[in-house]
C-alpha atoms as a PDB file:
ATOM      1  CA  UNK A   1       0.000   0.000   0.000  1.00  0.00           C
ATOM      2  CA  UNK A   2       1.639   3.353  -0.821  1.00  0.00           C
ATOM      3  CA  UNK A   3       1.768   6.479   1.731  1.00  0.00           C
ATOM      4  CA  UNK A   4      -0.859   8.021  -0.224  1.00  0.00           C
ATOM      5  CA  UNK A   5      -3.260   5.498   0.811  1.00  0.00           C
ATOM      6  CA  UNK A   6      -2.905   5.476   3.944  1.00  0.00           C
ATOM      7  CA  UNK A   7      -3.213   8.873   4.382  1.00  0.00           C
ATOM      8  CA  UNK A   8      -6.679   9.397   2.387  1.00  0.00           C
ATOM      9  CA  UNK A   9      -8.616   7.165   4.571  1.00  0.00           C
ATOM     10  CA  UNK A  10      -7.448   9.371   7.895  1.00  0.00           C
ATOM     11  CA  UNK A  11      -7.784  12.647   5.778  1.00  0.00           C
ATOM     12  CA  UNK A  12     -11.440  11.481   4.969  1.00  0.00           C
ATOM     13  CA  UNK A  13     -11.999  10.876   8.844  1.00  0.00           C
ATOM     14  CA  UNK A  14     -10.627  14.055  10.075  1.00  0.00           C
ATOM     15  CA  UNK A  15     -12.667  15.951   7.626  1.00  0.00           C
ATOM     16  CA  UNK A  16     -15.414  14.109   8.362  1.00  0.00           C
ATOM     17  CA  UNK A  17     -14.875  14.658  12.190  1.00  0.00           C
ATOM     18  CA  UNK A  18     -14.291  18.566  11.680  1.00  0.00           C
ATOM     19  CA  UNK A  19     -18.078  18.365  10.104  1.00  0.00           C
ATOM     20  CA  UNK A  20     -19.471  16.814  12.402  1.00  0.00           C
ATOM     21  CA  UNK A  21     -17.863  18.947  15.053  1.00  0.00           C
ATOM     22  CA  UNK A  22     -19.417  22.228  13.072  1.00  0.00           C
ATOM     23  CA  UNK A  23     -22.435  20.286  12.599  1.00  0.00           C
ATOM     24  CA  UNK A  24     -22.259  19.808  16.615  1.00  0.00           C
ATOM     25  CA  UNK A  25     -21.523  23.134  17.086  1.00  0.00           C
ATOM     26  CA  UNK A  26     -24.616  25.031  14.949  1.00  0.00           C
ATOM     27  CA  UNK A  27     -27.190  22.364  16.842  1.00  0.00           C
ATOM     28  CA  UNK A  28     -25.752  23.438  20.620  1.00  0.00           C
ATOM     29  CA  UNK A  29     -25.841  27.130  19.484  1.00  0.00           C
ATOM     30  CA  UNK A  30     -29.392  26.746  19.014  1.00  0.00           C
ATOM     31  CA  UNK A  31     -30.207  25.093  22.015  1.00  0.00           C
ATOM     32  CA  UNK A  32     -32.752  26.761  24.672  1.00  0.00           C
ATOM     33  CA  UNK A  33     -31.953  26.776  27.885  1.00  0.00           C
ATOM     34  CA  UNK A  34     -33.837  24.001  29.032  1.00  0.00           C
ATOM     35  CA  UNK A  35     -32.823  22.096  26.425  1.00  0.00           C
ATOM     36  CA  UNK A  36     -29.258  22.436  27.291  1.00  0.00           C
ATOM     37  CA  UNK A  37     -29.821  22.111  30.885  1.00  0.00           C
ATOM     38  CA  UNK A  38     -31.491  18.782  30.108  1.00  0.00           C
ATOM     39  CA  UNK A  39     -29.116  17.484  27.860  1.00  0.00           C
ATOM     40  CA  UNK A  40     -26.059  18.501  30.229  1.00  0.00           C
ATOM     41  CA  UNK A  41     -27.819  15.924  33.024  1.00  0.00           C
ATOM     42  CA  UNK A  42     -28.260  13.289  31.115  1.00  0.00           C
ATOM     43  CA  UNK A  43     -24.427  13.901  30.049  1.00  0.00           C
ATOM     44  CA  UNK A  44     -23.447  13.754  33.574  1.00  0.00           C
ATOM     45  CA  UNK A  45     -25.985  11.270  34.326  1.00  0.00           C
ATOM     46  CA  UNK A  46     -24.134   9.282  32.113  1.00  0.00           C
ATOM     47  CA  UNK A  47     -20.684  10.222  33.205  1.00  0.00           C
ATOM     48  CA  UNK A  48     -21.535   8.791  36.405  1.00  0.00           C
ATOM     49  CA  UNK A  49     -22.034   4.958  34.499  1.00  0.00           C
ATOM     50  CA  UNK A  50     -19.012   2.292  35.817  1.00  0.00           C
ATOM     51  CA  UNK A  51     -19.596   1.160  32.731  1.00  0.00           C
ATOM     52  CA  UNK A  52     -18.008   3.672  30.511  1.00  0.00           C
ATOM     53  CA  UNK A  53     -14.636   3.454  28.679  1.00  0.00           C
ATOM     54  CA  UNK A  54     -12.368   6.219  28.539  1.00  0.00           C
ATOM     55  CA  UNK A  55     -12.748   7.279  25.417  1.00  0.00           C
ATOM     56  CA  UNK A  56     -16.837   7.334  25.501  1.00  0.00           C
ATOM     57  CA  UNK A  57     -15.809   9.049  29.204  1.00  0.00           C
ATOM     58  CA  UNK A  58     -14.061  11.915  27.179  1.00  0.00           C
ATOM     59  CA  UNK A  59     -16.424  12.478  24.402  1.00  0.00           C
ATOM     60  CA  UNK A  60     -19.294  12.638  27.051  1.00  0.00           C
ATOM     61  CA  UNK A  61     -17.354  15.215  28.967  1.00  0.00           C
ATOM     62  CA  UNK A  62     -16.453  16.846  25.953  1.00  0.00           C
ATOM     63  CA  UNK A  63     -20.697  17.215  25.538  1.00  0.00           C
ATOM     64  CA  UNK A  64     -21.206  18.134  28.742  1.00  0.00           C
ATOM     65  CA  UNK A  65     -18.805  20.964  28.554  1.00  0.00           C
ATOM     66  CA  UNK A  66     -20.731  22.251  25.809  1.00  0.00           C
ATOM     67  CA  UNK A  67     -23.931  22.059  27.349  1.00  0.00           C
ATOM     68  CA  UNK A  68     -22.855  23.707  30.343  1.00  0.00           C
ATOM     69  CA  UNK A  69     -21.196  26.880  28.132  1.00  0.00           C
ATOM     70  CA  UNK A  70     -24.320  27.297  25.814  1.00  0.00           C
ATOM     71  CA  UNK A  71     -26.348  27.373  29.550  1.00  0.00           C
ATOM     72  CA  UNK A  72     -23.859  29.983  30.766  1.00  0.00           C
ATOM     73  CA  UNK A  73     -24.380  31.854  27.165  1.00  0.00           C
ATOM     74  CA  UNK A  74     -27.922  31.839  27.023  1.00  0.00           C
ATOM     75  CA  UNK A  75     -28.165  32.974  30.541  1.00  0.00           C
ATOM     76  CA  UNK A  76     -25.967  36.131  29.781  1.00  0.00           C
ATOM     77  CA  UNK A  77     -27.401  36.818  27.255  1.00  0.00           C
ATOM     78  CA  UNK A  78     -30.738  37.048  29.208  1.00  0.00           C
ATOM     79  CA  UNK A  79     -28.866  38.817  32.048  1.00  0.00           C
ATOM     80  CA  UNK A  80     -27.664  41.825  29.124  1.00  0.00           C
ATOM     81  CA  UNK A  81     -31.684  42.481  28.126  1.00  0.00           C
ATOM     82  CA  UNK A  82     -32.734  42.596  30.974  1.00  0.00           C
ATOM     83  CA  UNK A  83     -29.716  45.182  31.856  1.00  0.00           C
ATOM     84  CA  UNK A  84     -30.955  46.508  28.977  1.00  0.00           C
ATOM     85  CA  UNK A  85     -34.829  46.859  30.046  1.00  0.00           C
ATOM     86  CA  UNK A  86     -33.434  48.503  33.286  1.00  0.00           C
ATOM     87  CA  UNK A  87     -31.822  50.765  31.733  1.00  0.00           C
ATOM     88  CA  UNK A  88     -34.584  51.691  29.562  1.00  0.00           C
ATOM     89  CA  UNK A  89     -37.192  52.096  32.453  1.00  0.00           C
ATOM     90  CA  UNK A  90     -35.232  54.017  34.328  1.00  0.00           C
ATOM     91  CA  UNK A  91     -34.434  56.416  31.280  1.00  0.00           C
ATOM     92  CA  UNK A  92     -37.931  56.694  30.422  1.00  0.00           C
ATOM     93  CA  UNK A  93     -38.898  57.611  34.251  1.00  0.00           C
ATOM     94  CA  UNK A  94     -36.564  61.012  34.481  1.00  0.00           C
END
């Protein structure tokens, strides 16, 4: 088998990783809240399973960590309108 053989197949899968990983990425982005919360516990539900190998163990804590961030963005985002209503009101009141 020459080098360039090998090296397709792995080429293919990283490629195909990377999309899936974008893929992963646009999905979570859209994710409510509650969604993500939910999704995070089952992760960690899961986490908690003797039964795991390693490598399922670090792809599920790979998840989790994005569930947990698109909680923390959804919930600043939140936090900046209503910072933002505030703000308003109290313009509007003088």
């Amino acid at each position: 088998m020459t080098a360039a053989k090998k090296r397709e197949p792995r080429a293919s899968r990283v490629a195909s990783e990377e999309m899936a990983r974008e893929s992963w990425a646009t999905e979570l982005a859209e994710l409510s809240y509650n969604q993500a919360r939910i999704a995070l516990e089952l992760a960690l539900g899961q986490l908690q399973s003797e039964d795991l190998e390693v490598e399922a163990m670090a792809d599920l804590y790979r998840l989790a960590l994005g569930y947990a961030r698109r909680c923390e963005q959804v919930l600043e985002q939140v936090e900046q309108e209503i910072i933002q209503l505030d703000t308003s009101n109290l313009e509007e009141e003088r």
